[in-house]
C-alpha atoms as a PDB file:
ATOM      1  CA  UNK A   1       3.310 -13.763 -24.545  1.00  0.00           C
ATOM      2  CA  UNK A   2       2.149 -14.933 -21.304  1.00  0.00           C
ATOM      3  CA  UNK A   3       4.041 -17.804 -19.120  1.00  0.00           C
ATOM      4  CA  UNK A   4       4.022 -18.995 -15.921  1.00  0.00           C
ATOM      5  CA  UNK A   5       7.389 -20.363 -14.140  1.00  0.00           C
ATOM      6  CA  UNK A   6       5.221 -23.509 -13.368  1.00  0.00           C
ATOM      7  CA  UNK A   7       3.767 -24.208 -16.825  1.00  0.00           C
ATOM      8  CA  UNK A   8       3.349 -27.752 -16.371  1.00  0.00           C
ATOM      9  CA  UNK A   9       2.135 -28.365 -19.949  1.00  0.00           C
ATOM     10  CA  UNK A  10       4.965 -26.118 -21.787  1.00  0.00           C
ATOM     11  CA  UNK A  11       8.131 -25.709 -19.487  1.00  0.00           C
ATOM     12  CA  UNK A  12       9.929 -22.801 -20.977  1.00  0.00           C
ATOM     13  CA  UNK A  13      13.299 -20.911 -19.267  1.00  0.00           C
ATOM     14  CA  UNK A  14      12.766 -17.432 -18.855  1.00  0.00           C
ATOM     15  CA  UNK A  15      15.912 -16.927 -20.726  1.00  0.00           C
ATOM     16  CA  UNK A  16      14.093 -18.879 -23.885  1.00  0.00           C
ATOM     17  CA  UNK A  17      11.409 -16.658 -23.468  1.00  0.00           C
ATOM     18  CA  UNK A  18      13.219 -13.027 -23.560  1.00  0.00           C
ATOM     19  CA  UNK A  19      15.089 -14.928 -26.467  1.00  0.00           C
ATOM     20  CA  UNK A  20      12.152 -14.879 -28.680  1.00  0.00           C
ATOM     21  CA  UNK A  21      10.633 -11.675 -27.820  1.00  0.00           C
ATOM     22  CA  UNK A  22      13.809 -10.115 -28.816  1.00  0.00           C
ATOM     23  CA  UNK A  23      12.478 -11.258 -32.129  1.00  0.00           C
ATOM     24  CA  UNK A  24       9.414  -8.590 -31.945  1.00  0.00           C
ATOM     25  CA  UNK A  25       9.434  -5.422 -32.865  1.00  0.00           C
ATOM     26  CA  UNK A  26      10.623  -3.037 -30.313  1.00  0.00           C
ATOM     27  CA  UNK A  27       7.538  -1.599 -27.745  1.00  0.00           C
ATOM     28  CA  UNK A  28       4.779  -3.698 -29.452  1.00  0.00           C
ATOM     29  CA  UNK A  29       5.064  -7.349 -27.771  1.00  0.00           C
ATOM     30  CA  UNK A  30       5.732  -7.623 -24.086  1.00  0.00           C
ATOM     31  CA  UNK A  31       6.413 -11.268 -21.876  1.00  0.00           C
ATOM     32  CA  UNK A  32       3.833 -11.843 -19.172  1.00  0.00           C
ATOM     33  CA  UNK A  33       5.727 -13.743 -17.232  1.00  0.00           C
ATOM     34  CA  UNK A  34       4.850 -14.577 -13.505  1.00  0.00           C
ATOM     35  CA  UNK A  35       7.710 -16.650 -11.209  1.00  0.00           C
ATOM     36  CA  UNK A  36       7.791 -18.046  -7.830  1.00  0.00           C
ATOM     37  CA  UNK A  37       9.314 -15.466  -5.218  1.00  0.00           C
ATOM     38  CA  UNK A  38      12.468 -16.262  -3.179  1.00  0.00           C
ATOM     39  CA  UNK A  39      12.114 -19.265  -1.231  1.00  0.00           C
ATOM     40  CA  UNK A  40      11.324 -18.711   2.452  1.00  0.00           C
ATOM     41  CA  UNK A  41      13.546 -19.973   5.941  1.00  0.00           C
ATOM     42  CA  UNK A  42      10.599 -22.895   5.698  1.00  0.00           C
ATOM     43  CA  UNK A  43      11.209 -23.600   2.119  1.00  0.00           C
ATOM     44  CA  UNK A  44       7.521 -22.542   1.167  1.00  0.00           C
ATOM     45  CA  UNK A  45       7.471 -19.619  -1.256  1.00  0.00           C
ATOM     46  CA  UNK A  46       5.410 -16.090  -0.536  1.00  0.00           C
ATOM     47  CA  UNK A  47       4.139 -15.592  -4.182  1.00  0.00           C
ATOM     48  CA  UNK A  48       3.797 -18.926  -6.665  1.00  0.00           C
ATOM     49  CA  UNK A  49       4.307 -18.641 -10.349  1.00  0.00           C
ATOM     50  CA  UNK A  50       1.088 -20.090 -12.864  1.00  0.00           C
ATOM     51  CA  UNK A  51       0.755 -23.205 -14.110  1.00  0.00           C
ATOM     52  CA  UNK A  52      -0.407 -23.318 -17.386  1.00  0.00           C
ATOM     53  CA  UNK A  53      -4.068 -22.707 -16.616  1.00  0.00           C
ATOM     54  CA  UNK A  54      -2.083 -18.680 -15.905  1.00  0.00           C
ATOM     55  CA  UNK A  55      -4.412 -17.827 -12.691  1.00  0.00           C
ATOM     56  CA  UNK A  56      -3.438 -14.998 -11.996  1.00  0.00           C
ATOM     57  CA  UNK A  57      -4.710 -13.618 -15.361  1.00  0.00           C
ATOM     58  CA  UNK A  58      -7.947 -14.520 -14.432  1.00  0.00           C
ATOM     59  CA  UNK A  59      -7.226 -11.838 -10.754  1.00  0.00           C
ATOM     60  CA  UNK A  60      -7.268  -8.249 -10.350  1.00  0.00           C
ATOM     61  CA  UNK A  61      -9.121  -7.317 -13.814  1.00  0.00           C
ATOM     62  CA  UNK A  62      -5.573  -8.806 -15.697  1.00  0.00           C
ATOM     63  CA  UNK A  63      -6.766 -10.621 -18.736  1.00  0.00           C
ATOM     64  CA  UNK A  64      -8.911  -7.009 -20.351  1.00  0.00           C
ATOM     65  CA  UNK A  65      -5.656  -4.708 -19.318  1.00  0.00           C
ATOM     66  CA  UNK A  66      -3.330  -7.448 -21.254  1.00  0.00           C
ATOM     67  CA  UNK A  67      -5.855  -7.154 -23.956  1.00  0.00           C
ATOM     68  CA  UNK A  68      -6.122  -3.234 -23.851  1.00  0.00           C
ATOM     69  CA  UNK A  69      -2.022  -3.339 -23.733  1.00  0.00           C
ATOM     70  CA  UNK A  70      -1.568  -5.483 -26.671  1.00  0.00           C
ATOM     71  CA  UNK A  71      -3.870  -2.952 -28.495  1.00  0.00           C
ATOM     72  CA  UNK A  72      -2.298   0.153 -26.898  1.00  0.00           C
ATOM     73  CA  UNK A  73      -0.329   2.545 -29.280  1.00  0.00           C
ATOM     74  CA  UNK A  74       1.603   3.733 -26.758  1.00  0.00           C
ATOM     75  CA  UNK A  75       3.185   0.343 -26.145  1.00  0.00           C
ATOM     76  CA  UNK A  76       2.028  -2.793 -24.483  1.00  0.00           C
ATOM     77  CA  UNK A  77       4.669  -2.191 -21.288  1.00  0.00           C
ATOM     78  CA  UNK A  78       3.835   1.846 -20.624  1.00  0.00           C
ATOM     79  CA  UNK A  79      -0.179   0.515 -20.739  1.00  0.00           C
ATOM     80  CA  UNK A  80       0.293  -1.920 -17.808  1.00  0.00           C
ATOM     81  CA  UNK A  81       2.348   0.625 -15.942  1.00  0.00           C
ATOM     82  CA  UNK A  82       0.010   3.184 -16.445  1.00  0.00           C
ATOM     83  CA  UNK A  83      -2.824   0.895 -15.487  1.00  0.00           C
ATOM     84  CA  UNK A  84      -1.142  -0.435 -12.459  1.00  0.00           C
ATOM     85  CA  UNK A  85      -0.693   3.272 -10.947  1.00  0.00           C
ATOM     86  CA  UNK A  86      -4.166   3.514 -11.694  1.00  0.00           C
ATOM     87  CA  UNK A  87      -5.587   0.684  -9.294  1.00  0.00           C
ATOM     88  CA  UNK A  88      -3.525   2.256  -6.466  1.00  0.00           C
ATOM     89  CA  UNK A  89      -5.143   4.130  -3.747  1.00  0.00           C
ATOM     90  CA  UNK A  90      -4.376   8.176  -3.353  1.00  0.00           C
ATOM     91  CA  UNK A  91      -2.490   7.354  -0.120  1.00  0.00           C
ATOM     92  CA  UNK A  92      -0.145   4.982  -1.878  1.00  0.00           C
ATOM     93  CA  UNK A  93       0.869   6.881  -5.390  1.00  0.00           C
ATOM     94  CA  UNK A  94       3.441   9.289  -3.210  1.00  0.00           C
ATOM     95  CA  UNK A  95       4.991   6.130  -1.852  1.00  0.00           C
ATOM     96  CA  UNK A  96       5.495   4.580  -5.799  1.00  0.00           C
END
């Protein structure tokens, strides 16, 4: 399930949201769910949430690791980890 905290189209509280995937079955459905960041001194936010159009799916090569998680057997969750450690540099992997 993907949502963004912006979702001018289907406004949906987070806590709806991990409502109903508490209906799945456990380790094969995972929320997608991107949120604004703390607001800033200036009132302007550092990271935005989507709208419904869920741009940031369409960044960073998101959309075909969603669809390889939702097909994973190991779990939709431990694919997007594993994928995430995999787009970081050599450098950076110590510091995670």
């Amino acid at each position: 399930l993907c949502q963004g905290s912006n979702d001018e189209v289907y406004p949906t509280a987070r806590a709806r949201l991990e409502e109903l995937m508490a209906t799945g079955s456990p380790n094969m459905c995972l929320l997608y769910y991107t949120a604004n960041s703390g607001q800033l001194p200036s009132g302007h936010f550092s990271r935005m949430g989507d709208q419904h159009n869920m741009q940031s799916i369409l960044s960073h090569d998101c959309l075909p690791r969603l669809i390889d998680a939702a097909m994973s057997l190991a779990g939709p969750e431990l694919h997007l980890v594993r994928s995430w450690r995999q787009r970081l540099t050599e450098d950076r992997l110590p510091a995670e």
